[in-house]
C-alpha atoms as a PDB file:
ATOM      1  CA  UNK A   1       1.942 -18.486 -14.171  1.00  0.00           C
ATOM      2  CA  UNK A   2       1.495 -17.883 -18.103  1.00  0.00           C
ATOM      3  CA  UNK A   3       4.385 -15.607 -20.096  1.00  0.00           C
ATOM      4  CA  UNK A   4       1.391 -12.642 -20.729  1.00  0.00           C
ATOM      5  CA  UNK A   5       0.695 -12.793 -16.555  1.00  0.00           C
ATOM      6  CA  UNK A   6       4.799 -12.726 -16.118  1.00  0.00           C
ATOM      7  CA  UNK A   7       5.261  -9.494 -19.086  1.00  0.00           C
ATOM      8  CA  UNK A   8       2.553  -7.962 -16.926  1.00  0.00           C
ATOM      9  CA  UNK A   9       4.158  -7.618 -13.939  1.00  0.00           C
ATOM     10  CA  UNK A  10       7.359  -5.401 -15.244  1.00  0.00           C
ATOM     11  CA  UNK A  11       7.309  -2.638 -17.340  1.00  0.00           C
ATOM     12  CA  UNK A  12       9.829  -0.398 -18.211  1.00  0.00           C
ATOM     13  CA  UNK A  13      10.390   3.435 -19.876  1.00  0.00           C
ATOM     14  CA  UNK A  14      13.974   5.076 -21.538  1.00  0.00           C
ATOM     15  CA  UNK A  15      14.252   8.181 -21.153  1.00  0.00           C
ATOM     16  CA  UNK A  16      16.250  10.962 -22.351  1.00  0.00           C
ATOM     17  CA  UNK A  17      18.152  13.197 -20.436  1.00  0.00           C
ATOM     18  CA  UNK A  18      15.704  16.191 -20.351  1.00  0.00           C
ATOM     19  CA  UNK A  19      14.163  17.622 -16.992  1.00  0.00           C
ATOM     20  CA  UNK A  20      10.553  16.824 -18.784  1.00  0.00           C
ATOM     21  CA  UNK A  21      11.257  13.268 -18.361  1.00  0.00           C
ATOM     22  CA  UNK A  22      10.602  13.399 -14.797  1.00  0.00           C
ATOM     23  CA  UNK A  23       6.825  14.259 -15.146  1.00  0.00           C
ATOM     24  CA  UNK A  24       6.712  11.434 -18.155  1.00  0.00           C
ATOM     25  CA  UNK A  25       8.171   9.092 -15.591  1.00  0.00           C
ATOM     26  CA  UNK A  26       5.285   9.528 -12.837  1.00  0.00           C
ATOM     27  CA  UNK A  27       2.504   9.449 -15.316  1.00  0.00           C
ATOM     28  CA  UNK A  28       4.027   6.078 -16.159  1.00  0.00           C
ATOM     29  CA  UNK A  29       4.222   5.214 -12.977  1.00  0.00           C
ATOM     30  CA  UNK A  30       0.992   6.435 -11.671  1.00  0.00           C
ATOM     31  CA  UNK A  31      -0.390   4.098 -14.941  1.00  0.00           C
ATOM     32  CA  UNK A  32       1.471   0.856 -13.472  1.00  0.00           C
ATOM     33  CA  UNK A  33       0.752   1.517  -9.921  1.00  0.00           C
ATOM     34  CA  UNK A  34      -3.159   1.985 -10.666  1.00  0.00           C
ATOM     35  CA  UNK A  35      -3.225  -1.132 -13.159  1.00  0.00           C
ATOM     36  CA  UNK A  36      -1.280  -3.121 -10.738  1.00  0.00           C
ATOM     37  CA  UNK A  37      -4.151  -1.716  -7.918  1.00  0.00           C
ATOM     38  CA  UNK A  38      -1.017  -0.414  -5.553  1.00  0.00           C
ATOM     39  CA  UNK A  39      -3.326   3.324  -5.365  1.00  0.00           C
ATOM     40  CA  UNK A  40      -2.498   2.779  -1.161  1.00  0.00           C
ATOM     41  CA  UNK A  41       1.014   3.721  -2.365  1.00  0.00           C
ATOM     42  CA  UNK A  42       0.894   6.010  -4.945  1.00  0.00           C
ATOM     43  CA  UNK A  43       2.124   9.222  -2.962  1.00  0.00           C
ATOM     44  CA  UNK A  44       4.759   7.416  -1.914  1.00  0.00           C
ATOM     45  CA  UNK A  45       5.932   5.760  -4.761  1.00  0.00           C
ATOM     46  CA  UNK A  46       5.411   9.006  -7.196  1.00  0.00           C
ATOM     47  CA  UNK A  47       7.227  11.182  -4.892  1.00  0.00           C
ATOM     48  CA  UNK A  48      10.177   8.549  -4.492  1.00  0.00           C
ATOM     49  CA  UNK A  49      10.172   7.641  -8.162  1.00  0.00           C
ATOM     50  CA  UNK A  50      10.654  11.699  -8.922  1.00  0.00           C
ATOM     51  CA  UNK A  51      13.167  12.113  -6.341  1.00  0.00           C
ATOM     52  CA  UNK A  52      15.118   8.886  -7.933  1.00  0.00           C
ATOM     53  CA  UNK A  53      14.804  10.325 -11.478  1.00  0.00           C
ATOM     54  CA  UNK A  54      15.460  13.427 -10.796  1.00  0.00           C
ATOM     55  CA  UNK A  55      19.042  12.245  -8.873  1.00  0.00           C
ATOM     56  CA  UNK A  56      19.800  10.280 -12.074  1.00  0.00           C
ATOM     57  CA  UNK A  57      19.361  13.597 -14.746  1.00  0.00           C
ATOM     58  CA  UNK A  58      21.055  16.286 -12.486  1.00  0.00           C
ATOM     59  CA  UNK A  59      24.117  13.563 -11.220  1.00  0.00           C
ATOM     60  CA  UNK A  60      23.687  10.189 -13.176  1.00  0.00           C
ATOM     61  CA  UNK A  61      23.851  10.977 -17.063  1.00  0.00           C
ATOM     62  CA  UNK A  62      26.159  11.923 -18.603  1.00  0.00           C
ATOM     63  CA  UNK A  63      25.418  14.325 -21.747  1.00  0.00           C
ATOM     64  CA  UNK A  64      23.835  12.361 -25.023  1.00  0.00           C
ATOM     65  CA  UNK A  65      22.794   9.621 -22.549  1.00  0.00           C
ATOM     66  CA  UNK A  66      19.440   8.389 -21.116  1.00  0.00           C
ATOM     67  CA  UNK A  67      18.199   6.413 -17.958  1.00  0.00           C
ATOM     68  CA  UNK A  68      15.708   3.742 -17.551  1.00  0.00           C
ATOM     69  CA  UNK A  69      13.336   3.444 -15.035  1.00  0.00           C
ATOM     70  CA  UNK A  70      12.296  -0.300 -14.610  1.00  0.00           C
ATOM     71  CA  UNK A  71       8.895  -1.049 -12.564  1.00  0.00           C
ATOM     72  CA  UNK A  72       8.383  -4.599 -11.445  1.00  0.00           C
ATOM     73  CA  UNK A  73       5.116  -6.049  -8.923  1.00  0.00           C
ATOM     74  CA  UNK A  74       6.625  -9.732  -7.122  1.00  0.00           C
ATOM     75  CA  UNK A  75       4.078 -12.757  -8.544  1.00  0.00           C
ATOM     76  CA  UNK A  76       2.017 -11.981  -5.393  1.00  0.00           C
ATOM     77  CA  UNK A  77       1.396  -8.767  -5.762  1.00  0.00           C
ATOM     78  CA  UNK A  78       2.477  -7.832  -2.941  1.00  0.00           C
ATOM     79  CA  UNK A  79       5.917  -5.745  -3.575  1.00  0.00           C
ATOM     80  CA  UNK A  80       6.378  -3.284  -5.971  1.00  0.00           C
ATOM     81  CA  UNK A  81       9.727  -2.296  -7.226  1.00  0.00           C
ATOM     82  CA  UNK A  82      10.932   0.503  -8.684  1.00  0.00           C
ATOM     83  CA  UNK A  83      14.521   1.073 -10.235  1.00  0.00           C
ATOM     84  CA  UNK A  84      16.347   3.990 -11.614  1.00  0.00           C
ATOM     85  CA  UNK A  85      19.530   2.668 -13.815  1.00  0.00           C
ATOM     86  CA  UNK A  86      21.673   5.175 -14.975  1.00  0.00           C
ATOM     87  CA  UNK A  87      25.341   5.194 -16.400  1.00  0.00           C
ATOM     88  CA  UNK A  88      27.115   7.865 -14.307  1.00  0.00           C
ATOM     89  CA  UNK A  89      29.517   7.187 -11.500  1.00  0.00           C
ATOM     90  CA  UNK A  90      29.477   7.271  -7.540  1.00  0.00           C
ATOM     91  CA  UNK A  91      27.071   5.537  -4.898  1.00  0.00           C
ATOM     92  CA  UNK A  92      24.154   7.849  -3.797  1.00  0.00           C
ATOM     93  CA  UNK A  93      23.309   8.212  -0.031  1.00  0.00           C
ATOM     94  CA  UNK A  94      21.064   9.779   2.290  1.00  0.00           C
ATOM     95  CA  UNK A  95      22.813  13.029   3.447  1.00  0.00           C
ATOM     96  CA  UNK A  96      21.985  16.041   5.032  1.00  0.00           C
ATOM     97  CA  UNK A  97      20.374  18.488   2.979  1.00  0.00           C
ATOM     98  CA  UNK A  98      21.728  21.753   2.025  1.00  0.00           C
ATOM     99  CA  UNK A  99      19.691  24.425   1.725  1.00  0.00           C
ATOM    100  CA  UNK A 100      17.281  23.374  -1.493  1.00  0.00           C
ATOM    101  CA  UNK A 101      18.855  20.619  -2.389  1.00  0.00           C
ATOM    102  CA  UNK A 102      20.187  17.311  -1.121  1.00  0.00           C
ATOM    103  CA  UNK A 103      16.471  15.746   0.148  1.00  0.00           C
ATOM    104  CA  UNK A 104      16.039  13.320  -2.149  1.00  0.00           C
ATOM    105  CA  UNK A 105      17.380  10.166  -1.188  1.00  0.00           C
ATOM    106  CA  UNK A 106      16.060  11.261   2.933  1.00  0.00           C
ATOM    107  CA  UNK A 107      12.496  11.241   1.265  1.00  0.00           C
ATOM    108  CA  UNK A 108      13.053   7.944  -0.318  1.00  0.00           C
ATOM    109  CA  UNK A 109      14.347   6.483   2.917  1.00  0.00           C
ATOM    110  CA  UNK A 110      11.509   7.348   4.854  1.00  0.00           C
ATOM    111  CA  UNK A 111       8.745   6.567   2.770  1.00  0.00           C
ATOM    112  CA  UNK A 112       9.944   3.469   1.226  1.00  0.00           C
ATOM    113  CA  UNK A 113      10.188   0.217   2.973  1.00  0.00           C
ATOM    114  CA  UNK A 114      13.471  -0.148   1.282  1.00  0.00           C
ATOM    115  CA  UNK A 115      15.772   0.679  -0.661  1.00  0.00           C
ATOM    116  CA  UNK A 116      19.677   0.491  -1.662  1.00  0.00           C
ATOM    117  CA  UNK A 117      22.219   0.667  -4.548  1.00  0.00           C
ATOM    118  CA  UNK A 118      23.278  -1.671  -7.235  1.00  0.00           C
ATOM    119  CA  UNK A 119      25.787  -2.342  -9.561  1.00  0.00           C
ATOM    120  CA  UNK A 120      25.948  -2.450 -13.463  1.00  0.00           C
ATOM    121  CA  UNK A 121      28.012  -1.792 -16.468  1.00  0.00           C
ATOM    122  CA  UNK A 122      28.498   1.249 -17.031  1.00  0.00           C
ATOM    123  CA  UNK A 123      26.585   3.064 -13.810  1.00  0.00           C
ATOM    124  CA  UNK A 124      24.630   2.168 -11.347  1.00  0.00           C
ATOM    125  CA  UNK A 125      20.554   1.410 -10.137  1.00  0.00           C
ATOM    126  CA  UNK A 126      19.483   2.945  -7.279  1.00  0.00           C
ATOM    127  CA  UNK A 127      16.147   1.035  -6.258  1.00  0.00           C
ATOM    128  CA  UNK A 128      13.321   1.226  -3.294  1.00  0.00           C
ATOM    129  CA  UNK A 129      10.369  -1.171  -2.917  1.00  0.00           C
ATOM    130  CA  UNK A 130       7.099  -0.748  -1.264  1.00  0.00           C
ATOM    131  CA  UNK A 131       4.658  -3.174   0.359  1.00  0.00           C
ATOM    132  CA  UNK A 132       1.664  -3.418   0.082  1.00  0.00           C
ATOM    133  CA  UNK A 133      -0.910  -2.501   2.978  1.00  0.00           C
END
């Protein structure tokens, strides 16, 4: 596969911490997914990739910090990853919600085929993946 095919295939966005970097974050998403032609998904991955952005601002960054949201499609085409890196502390996980809040990471469970928590310097990435139909 050529280095333009290989640069197609991830993308990535920095964002700010702002709460209007959430609805920046699925417009670029929605972009990728439709250019990558992973539509079958997109309710899926556009409601997980808000709920994971959304975790990061309100628990992940810390003030005068960002987050970056990293999009990647496997060579086949066939799994599309999406990852939320941020630089605050603690390991997310699926809880039960309380009152409003505390849903996010249950959505992401049950609509993605995966997902899990990784490690990095300072913070964290919390990532899901979805396969194609």
């Amino acid at each position: 596969m050529n280095e333009t095919m290989q640069l197609s295939l991830l993308r990535e966005r920095f964002c700010r911490r702002e709460r209007r970097s959430v609805a920046a974050v699925r417009e670029f998403t929605r972009e990728a997914v439709t250019d990558w032609g992973f539509g079958a998904r997109l309710d899926d991955v556009l409601l997980c990739v808000s709920e994971l952005a959304t975790n990061a601002l309100l628990h992940g960054v810390p003030p005068g910090r960002g987050y970056l949201v990293r999009l990647r499609l496997e060579p086949e085409g066939c799994v599309l990853s999406v990852e939320v890196h941020d630089s605050g502390g603690g390991v997310p996980e699926v809880r039960r919600p309380d009152g409003e809040s505390g849903r996010g990471l249950l959505l992401v469970d049950a609509l993605a085929d995966r997902w899990g928590v990784g490690e990095r310097d300072p913070g964290k990435l919390v990532w899901c993946a979805f396969t194609k139909p």
